[in-house]
PDB file of N, CA and C in Angstrom:
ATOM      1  N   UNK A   1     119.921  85.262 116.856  1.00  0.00           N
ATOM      2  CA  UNK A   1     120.857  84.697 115.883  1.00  0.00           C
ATOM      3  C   UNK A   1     120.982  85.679 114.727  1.00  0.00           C
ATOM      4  N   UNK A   2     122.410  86.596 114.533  1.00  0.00           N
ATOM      5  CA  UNK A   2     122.833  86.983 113.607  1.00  0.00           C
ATOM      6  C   UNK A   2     123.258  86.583 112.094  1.00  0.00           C
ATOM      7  N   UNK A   3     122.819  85.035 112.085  1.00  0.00           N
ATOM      8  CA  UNK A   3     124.064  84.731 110.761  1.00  0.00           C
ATOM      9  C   UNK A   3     122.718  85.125 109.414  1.00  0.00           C
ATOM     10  N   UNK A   4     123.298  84.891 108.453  1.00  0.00           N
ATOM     11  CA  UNK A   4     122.970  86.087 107.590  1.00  0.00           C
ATOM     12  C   UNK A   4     122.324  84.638 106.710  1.00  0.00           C
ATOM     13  N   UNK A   5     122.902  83.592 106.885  1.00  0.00           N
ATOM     14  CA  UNK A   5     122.423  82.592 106.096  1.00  0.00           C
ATOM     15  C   UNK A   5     121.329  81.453 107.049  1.00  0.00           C
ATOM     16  N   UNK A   6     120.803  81.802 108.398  1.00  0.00           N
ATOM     17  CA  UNK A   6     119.960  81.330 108.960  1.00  0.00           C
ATOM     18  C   UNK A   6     118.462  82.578 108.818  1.00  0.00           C
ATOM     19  N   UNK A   7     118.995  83.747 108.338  1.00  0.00           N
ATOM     20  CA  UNK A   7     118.213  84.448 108.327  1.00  0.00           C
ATOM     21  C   UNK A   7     117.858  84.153 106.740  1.00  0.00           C
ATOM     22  N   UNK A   8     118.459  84.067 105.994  1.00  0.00           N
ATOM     23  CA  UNK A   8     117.892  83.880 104.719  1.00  0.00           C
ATOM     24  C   UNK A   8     117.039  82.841 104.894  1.00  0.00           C
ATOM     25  N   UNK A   9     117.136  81.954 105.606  1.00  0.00           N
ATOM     26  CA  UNK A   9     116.601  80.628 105.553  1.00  0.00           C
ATOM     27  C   UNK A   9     115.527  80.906 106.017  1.00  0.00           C
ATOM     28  N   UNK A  10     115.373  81.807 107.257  1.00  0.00           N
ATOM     29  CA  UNK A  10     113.882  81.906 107.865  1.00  0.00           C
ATOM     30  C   UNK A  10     112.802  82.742 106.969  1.00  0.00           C
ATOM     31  N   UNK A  11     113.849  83.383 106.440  1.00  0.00           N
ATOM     32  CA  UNK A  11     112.992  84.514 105.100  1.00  0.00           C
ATOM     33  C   UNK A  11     112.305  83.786 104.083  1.00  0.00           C
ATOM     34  N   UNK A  12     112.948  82.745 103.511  1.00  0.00           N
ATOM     35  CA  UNK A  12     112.438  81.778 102.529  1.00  0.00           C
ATOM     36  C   UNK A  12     111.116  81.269 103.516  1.00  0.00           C
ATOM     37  N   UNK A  13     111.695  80.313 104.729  1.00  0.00           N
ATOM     38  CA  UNK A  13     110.258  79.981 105.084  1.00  0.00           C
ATOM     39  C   UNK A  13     109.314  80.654 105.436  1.00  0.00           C
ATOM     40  N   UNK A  14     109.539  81.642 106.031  1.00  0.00           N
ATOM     41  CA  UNK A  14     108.177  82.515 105.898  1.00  0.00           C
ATOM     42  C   UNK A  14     107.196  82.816 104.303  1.00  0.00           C
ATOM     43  N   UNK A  15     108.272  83.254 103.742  1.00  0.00           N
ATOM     44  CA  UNK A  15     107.372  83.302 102.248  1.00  0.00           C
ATOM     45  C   UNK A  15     106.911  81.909 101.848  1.00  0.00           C
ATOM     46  N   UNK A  16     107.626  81.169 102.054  1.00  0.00           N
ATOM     47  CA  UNK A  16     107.182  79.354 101.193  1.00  0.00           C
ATOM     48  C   UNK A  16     105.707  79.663 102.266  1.00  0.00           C
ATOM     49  N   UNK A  17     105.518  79.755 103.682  1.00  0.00           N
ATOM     50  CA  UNK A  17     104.407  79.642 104.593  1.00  0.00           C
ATOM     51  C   UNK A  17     103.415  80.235 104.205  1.00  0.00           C
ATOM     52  N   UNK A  18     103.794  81.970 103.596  1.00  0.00           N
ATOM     53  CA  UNK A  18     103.028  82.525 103.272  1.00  0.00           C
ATOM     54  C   UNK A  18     102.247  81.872 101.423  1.00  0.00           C
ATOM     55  N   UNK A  19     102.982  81.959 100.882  1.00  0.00           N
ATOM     56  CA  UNK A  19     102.718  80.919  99.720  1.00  0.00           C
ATOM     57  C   UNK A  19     101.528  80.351  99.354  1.00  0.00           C
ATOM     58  N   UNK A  20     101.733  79.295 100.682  1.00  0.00           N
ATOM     59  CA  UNK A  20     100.985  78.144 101.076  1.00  0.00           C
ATOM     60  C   UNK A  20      99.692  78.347 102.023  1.00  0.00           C
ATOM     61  N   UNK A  21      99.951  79.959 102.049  1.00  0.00           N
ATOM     62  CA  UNK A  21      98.176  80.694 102.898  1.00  0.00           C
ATOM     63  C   UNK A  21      98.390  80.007 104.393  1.00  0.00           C
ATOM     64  N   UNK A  22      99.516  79.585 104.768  1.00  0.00           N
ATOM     65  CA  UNK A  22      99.766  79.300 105.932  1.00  0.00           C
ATOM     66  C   UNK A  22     100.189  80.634 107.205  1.00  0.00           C
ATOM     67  N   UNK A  23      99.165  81.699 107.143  1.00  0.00           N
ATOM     68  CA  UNK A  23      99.375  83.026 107.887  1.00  0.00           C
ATOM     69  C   UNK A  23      99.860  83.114 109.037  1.00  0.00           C
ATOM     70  N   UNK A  24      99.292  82.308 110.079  1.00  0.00           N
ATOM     71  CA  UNK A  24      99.696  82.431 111.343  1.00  0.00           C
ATOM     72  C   UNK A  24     100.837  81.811 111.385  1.00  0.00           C
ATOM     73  N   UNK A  25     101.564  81.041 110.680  1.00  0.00           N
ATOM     74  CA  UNK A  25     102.822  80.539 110.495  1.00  0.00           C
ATOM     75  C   UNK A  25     103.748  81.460 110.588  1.00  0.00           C
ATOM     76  N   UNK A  26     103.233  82.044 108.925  1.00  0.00           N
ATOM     77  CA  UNK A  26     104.237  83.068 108.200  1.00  0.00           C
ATOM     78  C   UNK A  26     104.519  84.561 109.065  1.00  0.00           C
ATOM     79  N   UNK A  27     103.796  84.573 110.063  1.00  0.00           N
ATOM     80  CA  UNK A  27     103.618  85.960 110.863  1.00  0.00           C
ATOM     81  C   UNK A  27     104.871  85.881 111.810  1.00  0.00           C
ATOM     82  N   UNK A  28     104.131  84.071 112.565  1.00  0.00           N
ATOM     83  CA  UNK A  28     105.454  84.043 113.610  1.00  0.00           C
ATOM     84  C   UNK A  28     106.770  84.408 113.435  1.00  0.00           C
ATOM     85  N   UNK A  29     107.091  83.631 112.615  1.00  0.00           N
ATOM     86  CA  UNK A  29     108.521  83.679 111.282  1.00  0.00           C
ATOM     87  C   UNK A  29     108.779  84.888 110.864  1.00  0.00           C
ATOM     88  N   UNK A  30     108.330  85.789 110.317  1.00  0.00           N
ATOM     89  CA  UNK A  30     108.511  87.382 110.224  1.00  0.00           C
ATOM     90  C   UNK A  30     108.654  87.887 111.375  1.00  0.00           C
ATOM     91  N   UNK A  31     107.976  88.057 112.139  1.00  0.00           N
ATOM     92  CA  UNK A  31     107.953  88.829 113.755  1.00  0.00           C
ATOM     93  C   UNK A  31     109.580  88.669 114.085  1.00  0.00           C
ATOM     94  N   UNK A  32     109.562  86.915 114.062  1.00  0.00           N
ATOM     95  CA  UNK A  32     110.918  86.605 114.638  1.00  0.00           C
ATOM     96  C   UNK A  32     112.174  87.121 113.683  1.00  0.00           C
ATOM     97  N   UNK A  33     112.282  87.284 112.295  1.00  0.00           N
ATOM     98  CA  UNK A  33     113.272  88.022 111.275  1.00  0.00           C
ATOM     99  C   UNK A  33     113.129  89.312 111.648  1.00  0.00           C
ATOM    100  N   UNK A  34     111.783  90.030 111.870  1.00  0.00           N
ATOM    101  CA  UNK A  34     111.833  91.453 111.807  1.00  0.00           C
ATOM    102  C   UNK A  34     112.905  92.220 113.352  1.00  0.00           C
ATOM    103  N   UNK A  35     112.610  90.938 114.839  1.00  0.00           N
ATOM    104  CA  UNK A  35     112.933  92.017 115.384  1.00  0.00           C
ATOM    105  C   UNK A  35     114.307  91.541 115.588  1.00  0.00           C
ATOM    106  N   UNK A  36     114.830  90.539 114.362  1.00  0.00           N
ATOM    107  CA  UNK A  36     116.630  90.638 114.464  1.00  0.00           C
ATOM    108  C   UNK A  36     117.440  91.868 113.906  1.00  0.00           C
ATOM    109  N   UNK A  37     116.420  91.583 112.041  1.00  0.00           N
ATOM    110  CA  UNK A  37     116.696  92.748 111.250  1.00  0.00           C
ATOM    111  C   UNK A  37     116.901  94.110 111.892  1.00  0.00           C
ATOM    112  N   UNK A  38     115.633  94.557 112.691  1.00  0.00           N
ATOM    113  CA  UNK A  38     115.910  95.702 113.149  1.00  0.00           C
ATOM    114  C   UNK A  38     116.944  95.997 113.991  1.00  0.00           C
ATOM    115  N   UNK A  39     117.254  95.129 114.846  1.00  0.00           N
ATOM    116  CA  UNK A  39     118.864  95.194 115.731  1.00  0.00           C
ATOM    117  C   UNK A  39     120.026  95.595 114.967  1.00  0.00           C
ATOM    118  N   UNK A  40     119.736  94.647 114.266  1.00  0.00           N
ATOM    119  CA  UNK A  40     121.242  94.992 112.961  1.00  0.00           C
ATOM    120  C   UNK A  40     121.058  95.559 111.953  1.00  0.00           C
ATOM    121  N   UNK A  41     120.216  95.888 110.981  1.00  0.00           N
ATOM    122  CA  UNK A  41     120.020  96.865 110.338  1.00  0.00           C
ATOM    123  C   UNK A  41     119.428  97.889 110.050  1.00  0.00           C
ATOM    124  N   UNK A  42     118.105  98.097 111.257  1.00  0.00           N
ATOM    125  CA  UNK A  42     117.652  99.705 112.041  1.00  0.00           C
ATOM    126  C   UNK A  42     116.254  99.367 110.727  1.00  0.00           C
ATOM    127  N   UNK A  43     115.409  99.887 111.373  1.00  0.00           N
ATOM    128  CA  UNK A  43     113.949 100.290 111.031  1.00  0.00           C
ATOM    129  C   UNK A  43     113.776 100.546 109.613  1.00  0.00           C
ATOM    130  N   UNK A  44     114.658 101.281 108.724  1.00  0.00           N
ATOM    131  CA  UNK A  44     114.514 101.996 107.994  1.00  0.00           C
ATOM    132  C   UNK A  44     115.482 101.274 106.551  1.00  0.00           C
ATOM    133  N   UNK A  45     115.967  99.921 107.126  1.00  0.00           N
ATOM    134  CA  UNK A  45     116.499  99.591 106.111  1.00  0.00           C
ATOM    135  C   UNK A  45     115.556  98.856 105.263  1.00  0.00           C
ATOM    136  N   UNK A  46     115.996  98.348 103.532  1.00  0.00           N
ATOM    137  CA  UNK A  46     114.923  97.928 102.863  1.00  0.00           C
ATOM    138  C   UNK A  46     114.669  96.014 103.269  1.00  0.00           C
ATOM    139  N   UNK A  47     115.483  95.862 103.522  1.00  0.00           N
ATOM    140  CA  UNK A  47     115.234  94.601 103.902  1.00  0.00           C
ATOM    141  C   UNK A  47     114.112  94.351 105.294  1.00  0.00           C
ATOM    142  N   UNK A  48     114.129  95.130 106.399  1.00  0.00           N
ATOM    143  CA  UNK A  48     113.381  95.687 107.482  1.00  0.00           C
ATOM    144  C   UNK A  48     111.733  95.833 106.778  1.00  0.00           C
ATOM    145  N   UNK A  49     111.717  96.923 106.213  1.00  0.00           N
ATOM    146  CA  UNK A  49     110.213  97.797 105.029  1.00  0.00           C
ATOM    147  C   UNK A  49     110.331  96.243 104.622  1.00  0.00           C
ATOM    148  N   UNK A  50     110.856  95.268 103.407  1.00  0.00           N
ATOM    149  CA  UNK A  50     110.079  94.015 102.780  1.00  0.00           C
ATOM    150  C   UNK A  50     109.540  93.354 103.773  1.00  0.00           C
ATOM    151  N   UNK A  51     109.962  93.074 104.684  1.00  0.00           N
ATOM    152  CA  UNK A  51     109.679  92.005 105.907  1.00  0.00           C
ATOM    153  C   UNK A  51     108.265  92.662 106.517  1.00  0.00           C
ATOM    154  N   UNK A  52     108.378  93.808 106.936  1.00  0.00           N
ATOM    155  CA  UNK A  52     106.995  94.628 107.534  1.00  0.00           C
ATOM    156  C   UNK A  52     106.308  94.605 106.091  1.00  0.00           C
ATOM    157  N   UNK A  53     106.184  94.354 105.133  1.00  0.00           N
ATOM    158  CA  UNK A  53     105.292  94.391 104.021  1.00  0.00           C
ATOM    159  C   UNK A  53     104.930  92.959 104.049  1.00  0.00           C
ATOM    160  N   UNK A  54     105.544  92.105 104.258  1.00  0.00           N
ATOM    161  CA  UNK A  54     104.933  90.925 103.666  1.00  0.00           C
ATOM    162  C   UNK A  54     104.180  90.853 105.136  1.00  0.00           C
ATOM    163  N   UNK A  55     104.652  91.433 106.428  1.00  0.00           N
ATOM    164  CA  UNK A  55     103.745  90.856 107.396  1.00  0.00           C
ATOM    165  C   UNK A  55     102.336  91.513 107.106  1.00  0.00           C
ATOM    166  N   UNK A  56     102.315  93.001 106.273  1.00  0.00           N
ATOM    167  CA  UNK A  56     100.958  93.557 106.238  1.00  0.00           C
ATOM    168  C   UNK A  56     100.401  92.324 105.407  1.00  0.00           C
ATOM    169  N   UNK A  57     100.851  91.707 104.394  1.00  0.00           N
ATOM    170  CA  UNK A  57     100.268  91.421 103.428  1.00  0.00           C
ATOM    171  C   UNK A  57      99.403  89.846 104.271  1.00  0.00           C
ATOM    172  N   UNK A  58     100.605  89.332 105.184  1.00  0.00           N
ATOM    173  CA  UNK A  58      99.511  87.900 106.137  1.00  0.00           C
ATOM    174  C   UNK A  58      98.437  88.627 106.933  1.00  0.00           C
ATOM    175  N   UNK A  59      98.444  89.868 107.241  1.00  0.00           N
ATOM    176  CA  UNK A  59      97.171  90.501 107.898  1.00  0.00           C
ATOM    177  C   UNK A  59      95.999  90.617 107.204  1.00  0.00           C
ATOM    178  N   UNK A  60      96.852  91.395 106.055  1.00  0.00           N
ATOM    179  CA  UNK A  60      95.626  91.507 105.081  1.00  0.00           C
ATOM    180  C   UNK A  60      94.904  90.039 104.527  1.00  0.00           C
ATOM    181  N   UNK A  61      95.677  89.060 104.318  1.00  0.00           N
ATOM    182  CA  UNK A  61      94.403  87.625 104.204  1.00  0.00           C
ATOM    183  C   UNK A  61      94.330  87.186 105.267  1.00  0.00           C
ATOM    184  N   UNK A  62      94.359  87.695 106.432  1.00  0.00           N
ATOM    185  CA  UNK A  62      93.481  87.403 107.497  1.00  0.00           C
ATOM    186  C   UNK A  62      92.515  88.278 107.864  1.00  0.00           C
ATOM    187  N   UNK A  63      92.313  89.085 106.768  1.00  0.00           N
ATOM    188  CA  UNK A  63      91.203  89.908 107.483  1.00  0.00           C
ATOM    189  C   UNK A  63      91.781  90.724 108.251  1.00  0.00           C
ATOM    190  N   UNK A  64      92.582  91.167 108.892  1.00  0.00           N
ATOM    191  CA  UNK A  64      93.356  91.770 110.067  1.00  0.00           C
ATOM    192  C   UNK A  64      93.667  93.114 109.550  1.00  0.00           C
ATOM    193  N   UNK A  65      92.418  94.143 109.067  1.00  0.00           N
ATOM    194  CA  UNK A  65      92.943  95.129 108.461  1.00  0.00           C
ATOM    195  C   UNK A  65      93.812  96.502 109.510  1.00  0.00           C
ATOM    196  N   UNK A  66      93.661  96.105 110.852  1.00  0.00           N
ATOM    197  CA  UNK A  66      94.114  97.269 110.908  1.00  0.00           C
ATOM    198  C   UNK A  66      95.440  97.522 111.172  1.00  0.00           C
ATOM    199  N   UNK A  67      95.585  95.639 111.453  1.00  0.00           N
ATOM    200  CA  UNK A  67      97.299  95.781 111.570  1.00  0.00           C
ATOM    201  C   UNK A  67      97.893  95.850 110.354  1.00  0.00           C
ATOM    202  N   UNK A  68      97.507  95.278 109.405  1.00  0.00           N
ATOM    203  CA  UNK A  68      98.117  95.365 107.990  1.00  0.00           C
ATOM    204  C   UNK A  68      97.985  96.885 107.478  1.00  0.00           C
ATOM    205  N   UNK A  69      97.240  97.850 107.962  1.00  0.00           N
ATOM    206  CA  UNK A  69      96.997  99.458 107.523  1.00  0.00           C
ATOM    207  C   UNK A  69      97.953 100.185 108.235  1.00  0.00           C
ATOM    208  N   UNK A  70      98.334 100.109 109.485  1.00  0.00           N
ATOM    209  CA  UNK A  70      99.062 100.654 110.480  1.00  0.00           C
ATOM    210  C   UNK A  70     100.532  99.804 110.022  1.00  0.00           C
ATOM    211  N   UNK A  71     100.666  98.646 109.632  1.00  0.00           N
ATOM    212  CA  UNK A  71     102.419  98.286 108.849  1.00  0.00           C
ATOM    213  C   UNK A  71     102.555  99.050 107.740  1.00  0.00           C
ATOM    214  N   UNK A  72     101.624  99.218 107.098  1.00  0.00           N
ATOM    215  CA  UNK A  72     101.709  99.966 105.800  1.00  0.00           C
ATOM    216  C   UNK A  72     101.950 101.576 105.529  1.00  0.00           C
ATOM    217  N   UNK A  73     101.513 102.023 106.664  1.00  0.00           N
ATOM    218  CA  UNK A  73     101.150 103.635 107.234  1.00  0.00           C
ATOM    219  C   UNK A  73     102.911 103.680 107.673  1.00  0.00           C
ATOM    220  N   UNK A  74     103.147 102.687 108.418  1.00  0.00           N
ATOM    221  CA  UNK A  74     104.971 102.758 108.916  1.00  0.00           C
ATOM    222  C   UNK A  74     105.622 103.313 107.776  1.00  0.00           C
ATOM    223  N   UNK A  75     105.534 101.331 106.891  1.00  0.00           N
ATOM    224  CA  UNK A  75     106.602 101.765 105.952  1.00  0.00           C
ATOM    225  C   UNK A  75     106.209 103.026 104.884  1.00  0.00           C
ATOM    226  N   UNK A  76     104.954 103.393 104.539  1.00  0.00           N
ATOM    227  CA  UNK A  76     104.831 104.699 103.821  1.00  0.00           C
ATOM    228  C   UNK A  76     105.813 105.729 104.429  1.00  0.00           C
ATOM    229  N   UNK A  77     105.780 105.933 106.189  1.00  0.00           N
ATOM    230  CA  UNK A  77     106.169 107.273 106.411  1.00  0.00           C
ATOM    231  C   UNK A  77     107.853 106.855 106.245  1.00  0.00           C
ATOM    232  N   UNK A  78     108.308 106.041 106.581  1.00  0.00           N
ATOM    233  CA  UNK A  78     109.536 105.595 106.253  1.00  0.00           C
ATOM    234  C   UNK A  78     110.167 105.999 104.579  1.00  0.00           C
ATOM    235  N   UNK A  79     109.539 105.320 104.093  1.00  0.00           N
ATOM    236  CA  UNK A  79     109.924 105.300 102.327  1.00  0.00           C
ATOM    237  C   UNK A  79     109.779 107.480 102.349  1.00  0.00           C
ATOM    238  N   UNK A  80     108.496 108.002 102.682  1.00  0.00           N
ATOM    239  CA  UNK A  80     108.263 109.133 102.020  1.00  0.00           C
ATOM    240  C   UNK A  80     109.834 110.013 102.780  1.00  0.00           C
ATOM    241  N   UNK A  81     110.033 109.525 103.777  1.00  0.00           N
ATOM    242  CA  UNK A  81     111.261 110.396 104.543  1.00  0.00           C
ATOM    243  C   UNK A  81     112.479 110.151 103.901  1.00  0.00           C
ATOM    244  N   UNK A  82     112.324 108.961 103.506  1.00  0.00           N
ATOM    245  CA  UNK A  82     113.954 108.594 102.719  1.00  0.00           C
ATOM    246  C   UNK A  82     114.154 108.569 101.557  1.00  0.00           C
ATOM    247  N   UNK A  83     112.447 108.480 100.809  1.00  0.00           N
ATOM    248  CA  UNK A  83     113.198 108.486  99.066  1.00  0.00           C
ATOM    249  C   UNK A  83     112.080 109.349  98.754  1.00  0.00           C
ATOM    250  N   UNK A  84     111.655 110.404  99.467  1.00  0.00           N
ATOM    251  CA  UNK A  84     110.178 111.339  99.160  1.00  0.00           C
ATOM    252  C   UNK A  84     108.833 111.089  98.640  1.00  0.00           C
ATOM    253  N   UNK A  85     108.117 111.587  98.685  1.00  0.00           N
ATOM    254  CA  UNK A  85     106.619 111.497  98.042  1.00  0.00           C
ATOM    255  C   UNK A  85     106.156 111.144  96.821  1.00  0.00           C
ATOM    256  N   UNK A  86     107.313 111.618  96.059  1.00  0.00           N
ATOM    257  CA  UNK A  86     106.652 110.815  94.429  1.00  0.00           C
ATOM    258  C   UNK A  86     107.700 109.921  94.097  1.00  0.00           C
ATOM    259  N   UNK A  87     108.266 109.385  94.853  1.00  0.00           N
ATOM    260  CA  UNK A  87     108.899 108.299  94.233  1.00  0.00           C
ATOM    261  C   UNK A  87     108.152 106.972  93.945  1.00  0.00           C
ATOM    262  N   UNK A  88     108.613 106.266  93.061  1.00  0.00           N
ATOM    263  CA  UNK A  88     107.950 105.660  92.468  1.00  0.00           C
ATOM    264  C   UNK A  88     107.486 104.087  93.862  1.00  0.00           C
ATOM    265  N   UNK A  89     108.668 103.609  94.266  1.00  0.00           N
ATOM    266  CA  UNK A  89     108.646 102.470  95.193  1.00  0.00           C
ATOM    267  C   UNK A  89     107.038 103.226  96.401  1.00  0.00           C
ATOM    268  N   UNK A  90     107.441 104.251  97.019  1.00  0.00           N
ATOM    269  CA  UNK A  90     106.629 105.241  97.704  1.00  0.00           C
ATOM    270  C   UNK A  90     105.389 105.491  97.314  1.00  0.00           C
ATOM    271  N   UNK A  91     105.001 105.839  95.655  1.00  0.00           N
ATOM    272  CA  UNK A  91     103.879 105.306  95.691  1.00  0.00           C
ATOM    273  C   UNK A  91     103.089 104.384  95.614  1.00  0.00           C
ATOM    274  N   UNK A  92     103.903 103.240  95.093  1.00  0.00           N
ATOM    275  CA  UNK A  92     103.409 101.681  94.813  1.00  0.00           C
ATOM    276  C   UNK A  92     102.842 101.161  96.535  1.00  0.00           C
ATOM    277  N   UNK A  93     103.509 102.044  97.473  1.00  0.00           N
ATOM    278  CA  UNK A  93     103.240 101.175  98.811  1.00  0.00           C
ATOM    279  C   UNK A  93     102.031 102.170  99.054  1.00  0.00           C
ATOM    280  N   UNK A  94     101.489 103.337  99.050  1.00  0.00           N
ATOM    281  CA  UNK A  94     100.602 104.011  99.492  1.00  0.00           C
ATOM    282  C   UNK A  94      99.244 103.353  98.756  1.00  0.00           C
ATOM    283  N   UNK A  95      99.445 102.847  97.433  1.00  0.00           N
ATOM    284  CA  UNK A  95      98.758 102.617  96.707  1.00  0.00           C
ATOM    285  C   UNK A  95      98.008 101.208  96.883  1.00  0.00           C
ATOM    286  N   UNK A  96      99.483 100.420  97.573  1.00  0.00           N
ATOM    287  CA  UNK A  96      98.591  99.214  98.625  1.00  0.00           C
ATOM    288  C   UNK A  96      98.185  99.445  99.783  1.00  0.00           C
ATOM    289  N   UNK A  97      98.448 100.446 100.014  1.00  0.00           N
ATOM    290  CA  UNK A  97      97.654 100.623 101.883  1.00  0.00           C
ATOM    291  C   UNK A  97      96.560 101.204 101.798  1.00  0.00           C
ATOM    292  N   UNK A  98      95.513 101.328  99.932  1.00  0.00           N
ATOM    293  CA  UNK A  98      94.116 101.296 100.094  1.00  0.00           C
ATOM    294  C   UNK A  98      93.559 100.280  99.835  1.00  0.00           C
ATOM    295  N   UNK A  99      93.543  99.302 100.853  1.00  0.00           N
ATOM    296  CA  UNK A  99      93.244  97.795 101.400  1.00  0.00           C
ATOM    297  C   UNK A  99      91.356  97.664 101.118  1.00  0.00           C
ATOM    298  N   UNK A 100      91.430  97.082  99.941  1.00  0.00           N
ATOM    299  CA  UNK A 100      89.782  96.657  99.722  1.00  0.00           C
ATOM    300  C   UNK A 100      89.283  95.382 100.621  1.00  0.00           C
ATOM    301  N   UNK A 101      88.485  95.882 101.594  1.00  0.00           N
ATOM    302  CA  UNK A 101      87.657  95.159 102.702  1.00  0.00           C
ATOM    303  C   UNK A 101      86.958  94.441 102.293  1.00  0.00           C
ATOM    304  N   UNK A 102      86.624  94.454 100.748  1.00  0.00           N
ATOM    305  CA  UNK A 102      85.038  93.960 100.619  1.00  0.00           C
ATOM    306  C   UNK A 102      85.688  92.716  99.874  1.00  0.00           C
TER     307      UNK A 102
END
């Protein structure tokens, strides 16, 4: 499903899920936005990178560091190819993908 206002809708519920520390929810729900987004607006768009960020971010409170390190490692190489190395968005995401374990 393409429509732009069922996708908003699933976007909201994923975040309200995530919110609510409801992870395995909020994952399903992303997975399912991410692999529309990418059909129609390709890997590299920013709406694509938020969606793969918030899924690192349900990994990361699940403990799930390595999938949340390896989403994060994506969108880094993504952001550094399209808006370079010191940009500011670019470093804010490198800067979360040193994920404190403890």
């Amino acid at each position: 499903i393409d429509n732009p206002e069922y996708l908003e809708f699933k976007l909201g519920l994923a975040l309200a899920l995530r919110g609510l520390k409801r992870y395995d929810q909020a994952i399903k729900v992303l997975e399912e936005i991410l692999t529309i987004q990418k059909s129609i607006l390709g890997s590299q768009h920013q709406v694509t990178l938020m969606i793969l960020c918030n899924l690192a971010f349900c990994y990361k409170e699940q403990k799930n560091y390595g999938k949340a390190i390896k989403l994060l490692e994506e969108i880094l190489t993504i952001q550094k190819s399209i808006l370079g190395s010191h940009h500011q968005i670019t470093l804010k995401t490198q800067d979360s993908s040193k994920i404190n374990i403890w």
